[in-house]
Protein backbone atom coordinates (compact mmCIF):
# COMPACT_ATOMS: atom_id res chain seq x y z
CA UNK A 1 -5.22 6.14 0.13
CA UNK A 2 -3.41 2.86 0.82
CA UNK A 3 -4.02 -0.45 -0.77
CA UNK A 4 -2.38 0.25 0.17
CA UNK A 5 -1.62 0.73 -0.16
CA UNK A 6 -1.44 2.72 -2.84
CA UNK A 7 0.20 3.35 -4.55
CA UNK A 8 3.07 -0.36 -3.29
CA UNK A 9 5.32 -3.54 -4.68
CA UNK A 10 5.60 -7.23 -2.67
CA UNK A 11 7.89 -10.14 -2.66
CA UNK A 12 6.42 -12.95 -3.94
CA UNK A 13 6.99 -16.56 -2.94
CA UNK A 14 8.73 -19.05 -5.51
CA UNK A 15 5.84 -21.50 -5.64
CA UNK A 16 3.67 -18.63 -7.02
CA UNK A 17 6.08 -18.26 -9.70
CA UNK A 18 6.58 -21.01 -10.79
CA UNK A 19 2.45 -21.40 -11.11
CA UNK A 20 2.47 -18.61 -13.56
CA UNK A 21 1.55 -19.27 -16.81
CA UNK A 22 4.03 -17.88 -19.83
CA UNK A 23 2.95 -14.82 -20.71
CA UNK A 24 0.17 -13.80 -18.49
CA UNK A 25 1.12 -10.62 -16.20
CA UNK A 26 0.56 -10.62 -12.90
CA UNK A 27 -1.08 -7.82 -11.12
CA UNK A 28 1.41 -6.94 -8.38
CA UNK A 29 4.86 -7.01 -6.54
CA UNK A 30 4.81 -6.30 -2.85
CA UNK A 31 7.30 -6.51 -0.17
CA UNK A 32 9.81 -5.77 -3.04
CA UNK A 33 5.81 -5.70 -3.23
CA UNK A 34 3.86 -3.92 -5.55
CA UNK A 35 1.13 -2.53 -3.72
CA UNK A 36 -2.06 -2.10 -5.64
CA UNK A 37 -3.72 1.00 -3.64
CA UNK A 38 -2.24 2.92 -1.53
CA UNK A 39 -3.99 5.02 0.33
CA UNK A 40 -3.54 8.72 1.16
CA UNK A 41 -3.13 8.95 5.07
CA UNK A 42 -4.43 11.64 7.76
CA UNK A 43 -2.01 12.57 10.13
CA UNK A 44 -1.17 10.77 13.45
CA UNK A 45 -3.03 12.40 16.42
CA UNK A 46 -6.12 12.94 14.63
CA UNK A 47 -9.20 11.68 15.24
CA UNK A 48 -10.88 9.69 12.99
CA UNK A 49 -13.77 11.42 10.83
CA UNK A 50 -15.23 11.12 7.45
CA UNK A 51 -12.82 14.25 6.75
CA UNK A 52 -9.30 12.80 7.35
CA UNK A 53 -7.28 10.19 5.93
CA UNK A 54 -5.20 7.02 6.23
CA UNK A 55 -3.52 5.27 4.06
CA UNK A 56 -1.36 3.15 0.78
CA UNK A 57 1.03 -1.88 0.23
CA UNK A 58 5.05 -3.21 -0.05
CA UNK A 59 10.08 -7.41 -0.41
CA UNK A 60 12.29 -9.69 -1.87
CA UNK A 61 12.03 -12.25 -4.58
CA UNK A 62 14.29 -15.46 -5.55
CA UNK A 63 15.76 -16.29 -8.77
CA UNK A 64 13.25 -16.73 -11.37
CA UNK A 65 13.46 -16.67 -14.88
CA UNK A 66 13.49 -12.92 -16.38
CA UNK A 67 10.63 -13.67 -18.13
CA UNK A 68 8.14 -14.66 -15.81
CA UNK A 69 9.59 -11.78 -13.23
CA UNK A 70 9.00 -9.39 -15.10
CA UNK A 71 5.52 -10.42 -15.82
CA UNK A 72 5.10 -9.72 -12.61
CA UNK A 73 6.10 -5.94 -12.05
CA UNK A 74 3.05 -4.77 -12.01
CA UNK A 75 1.59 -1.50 -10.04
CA UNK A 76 -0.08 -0.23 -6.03
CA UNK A 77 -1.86 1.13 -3.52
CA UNK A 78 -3.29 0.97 -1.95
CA UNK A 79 -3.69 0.67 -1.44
CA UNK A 80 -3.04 0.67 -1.30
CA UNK A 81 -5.62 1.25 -2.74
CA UNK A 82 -1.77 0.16 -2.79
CA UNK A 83 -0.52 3.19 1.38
CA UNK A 84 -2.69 3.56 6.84
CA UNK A 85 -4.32 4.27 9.65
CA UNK A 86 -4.51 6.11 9.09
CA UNK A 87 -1.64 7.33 10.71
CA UNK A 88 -0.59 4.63 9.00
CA UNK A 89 -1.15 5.88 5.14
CA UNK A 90 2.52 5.41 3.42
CA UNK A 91 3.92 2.80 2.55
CA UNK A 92 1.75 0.50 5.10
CA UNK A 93 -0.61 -2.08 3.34
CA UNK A 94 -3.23 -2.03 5.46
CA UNK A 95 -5.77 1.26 4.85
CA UNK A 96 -8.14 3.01 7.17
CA UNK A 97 -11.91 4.09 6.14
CA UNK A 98 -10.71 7.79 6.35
CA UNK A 99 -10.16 10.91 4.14
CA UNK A 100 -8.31 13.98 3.98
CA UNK A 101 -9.87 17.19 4.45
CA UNK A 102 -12.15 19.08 1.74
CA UNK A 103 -9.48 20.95 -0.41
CA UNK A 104 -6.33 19.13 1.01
CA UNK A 105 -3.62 17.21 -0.78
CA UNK A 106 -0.56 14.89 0.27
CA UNK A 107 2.15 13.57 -1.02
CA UNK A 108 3.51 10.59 0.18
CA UNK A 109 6.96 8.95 -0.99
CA UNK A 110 8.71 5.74 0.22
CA UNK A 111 11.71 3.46 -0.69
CA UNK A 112 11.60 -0.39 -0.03
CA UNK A 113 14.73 -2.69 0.36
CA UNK A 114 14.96 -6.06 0.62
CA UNK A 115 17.64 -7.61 2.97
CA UNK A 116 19.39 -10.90 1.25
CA UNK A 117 17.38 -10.16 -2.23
CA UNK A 118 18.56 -6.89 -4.09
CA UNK A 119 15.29 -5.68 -4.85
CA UNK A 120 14.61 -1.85 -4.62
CA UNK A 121 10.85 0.03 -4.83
CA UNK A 122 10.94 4.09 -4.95
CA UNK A 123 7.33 5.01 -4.46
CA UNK A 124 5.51 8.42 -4.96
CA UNK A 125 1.80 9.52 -4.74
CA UNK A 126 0.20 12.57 -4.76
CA UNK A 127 -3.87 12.80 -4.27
CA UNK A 128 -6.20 15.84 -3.90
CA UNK A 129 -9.88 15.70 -1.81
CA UNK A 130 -12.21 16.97 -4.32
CA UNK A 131 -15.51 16.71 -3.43
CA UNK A 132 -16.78 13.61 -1.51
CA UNK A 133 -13.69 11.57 -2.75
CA UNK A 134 -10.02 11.01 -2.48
CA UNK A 135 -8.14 11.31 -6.12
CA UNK A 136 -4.51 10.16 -6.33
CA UNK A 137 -1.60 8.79 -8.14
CA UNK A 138 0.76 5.86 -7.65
CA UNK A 139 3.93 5.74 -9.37
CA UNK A 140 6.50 3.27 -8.41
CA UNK A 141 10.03 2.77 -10.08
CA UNK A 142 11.17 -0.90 -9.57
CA UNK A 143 14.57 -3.32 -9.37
CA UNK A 144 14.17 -6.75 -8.74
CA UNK A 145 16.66 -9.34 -7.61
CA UNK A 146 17.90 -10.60 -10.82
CA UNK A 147 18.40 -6.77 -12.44
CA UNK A 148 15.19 -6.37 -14.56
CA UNK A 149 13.68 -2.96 -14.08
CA UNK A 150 10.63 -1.15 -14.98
CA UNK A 151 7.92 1.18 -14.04
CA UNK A 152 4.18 1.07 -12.23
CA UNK A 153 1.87 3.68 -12.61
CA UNK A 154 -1.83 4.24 -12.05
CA UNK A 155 -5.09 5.82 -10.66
CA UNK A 156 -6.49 5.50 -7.13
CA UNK A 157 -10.09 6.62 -5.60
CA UNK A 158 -11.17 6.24 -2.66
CA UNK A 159 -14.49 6.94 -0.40
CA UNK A 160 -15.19 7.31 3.21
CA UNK A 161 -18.01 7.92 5.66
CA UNK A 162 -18.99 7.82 9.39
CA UNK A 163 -21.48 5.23 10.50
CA UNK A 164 -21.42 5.92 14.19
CA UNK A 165 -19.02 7.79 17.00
CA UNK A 166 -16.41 5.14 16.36
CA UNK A 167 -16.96 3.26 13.13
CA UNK A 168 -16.24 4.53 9.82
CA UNK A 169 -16.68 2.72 6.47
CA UNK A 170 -14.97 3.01 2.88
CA UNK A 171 -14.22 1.87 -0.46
CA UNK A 172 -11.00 1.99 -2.33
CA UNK A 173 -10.69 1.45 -5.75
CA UNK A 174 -6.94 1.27 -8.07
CA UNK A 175 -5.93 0.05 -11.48
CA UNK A 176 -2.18 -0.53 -12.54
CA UNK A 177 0.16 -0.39 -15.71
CA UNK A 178 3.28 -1.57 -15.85
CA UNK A 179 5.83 -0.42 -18.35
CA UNK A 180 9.75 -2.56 -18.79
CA UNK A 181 11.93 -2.55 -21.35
CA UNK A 182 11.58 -6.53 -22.17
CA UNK A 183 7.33 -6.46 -21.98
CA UNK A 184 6.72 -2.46 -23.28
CA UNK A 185 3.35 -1.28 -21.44
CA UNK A 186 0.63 -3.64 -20.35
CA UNK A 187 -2.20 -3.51 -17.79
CA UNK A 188 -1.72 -5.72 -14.64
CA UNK A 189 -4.62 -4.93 -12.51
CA UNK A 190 -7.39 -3.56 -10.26
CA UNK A 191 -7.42 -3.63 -6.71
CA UNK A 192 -10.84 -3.22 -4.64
CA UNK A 193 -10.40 -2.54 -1.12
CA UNK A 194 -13.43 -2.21 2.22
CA UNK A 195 -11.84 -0.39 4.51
CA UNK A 196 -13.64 -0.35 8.33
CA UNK A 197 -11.81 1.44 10.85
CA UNK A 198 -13.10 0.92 14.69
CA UNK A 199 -11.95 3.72 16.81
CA UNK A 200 -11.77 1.59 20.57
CA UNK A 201 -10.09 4.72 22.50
CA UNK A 202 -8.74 7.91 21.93
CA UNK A 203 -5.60 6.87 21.47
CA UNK A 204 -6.17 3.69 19.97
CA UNK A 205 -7.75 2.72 16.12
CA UNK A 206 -8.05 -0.69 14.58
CA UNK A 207 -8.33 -1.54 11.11
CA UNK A 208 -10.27 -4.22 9.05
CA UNK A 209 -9.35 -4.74 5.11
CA UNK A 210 -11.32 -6.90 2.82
CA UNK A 211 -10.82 -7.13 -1.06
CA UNK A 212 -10.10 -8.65 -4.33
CA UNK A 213 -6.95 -8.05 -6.25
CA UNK A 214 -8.47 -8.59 -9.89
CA UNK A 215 -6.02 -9.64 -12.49
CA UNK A 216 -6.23 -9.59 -16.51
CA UNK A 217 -6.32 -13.97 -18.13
CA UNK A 218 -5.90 -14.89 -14.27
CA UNK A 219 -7.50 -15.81 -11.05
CA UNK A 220 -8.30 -13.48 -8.34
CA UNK A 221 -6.48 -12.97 -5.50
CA UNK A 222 -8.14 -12.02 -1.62
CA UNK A 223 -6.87 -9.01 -0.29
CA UNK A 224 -7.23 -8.59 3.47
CA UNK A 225 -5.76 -7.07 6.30
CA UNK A 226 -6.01 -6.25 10.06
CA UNK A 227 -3.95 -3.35 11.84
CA UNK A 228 -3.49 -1.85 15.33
CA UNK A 229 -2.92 2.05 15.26
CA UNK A 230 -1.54 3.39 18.84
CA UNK A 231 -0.86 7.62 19.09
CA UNK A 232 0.49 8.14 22.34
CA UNK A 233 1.02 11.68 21.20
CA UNK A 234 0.77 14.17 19.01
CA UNK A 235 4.09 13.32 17.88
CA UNK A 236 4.33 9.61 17.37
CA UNK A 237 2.27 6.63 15.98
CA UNK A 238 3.15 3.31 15.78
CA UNK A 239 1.10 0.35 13.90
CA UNK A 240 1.27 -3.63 13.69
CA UNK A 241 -0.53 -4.87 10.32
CA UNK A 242 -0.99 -8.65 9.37
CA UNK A 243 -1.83 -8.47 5.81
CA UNK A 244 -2.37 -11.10 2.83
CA UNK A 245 -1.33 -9.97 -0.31
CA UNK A 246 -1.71 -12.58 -3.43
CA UNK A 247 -1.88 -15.32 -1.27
CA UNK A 248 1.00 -14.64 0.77
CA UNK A 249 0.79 -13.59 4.45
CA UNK A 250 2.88 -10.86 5.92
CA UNK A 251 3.31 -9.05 9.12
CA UNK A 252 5.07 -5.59 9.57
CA UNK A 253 5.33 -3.16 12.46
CA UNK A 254 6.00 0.56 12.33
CA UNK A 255 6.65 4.18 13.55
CA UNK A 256 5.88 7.10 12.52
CA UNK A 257 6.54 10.60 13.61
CA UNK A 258 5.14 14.21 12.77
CA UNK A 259 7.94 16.89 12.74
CA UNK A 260 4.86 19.29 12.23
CA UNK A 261 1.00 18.75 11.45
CA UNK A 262 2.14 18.37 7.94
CA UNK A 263 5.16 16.77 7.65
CA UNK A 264 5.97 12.87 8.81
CA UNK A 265 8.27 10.19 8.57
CA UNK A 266 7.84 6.77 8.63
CA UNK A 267 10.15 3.67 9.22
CA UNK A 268 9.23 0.06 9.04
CA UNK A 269 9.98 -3.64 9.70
CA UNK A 270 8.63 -6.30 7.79
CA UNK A 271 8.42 -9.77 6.72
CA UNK A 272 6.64 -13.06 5.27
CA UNK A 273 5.45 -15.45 7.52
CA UNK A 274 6.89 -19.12 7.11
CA UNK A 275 10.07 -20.27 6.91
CA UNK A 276 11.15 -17.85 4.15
CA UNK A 277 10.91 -14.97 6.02
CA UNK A 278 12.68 -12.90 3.05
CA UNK A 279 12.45 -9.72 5.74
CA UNK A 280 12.84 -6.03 3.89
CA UNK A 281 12.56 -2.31 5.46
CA UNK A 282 10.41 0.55 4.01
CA UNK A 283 11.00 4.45 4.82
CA UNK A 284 9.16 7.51 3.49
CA UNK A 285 8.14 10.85 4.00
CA UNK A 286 4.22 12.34 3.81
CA UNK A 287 3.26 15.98 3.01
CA UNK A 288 -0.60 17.36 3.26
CA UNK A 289 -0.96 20.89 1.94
CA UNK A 290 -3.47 22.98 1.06
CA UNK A 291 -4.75 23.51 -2.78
């Protein structure tokens, strides 16, 4: 399930902050992101069906004051809901309106590093189908840039269903804790994730997120997202995401290959759009077993 996404951790930009408020927490990192859902993601090469899924959702931040940083280390999947197409499930924001099989599980784990900002994300998230929905698990150990650390941990669901041939719709729901040393254990969050995926050829997805990132004394944030998933073969995926994440717009682009039906790796490239491009790479690993 991806919120991405999650189950995933994201840079964020000075100017946000420095618009924090003094003790509020903020819901997520991502990008050294926290991604708020990550989704649990079907396996490249499959088609897309109410039965298989797609993800996770995320790097670097500047000096800020402790404080306020680590305010912000907060949980997520996706997604994503905090984790793909879902290929692309993982550590990609963007999620697909897809579900693993009846009685399958994954396990997905990433790492995030951010290039001039030493910021580090180790992400891992196991989810079961039971029934008609996805459960899973985000957990994500975080470093930021100035040294603080802490932990992210919380629930995921997500549903799914066919609505024609080609379209499928979903709905992806996480909440987030964060636990550090300097703030103990607070709640930071709920995501709430649509997920449409439009499957245009065989070979060939595209993916439509729209949600609300719902944080505790703050505003909400919009949540959306727009991927294109190409499997030339059984093999190998790749997938280009644009996706807005607490008011910040990102882009990333991806491959992924499948050593068996089972087993896949990704590797990714991504960055802010802007000036501050603050650019940081993501690699993981994805397991589906049966219970």
């Amino acid at each position: 399930m991806n919120h991405r996404h999650h189950a995933a951790v994201q840079p964020v930009s000075d100017s946000l902050l420095t618009a924090l408020p003094e003790p509020s927490p903020l819901a997520v990192l991502k990008g050294g992101e926290f991604q708020t859902s990550r989704s649990l993601s079907r396996l490249p090469g499959a088609t897309i069906t109410g039965d298989t899924t797609g993800e996770a959702s995320r790097h670097s931040i500047s000096a800020v004051r402790p404080a306020r940083l680590a305010l912000m280390a907060g949980a997520l999947l996706l997604a994503g809901i905090h984790s793909a197409s879902q290929a692309a499930g993982g550590h990609f924001a963007v999620d697909d309106a897809a579900l693993l099989d009846p009685g399958q599980c994954q396990v997905e784990a990433w790492q995030e590093r951010g290039d001039a900002h030493r910021f580090r994300i180790d992400h891992v998230g196991p989810g079961c189908r039971l029934g008609a929905l996805e459960w899973g698990l985000n957990l994500d150990r975080y470093r930021l840039s100035e040294g603080s650390r802490g932990t992210a941990f919380g629930p995921q669901l997500k549903w799914a269903m066919p609505v024609s041939e080609s379209f499928s719709l979903g709905l992806s729901a996480a909440s987030y804790w964060d636990r550090s040393r300097t703030h103990g254990t607070h709640f930071a969050g709920t995501s709430l994730v649509v997920p449409l995926t439009w499957q245009a050829l065989s070979s060939v997805a595209v993916h439509v997120n729209l949600g609300q990132d719902l944080h505790p004394g703050e505003s909400n944030t919009a949540r959306r997202g727009l991927a294109l998933e190409w499997t030339p073969s059984a093999q190998w995926s790749t997938q280009i995401e644009r996706f807005d994440d607490n008011g910040e717009r990102r882009l990333r682009a991806g491959l992924r290959y499948s050593l068996t039906p089972a087993l896949s790796f990704d590797l990714s490239r991504a960055r802010h759009l802007g000036s501050d491009s603050r650019p940081w790479w993501a690699a993981g690993v994805n397991w589906a077993f049966d219970r």
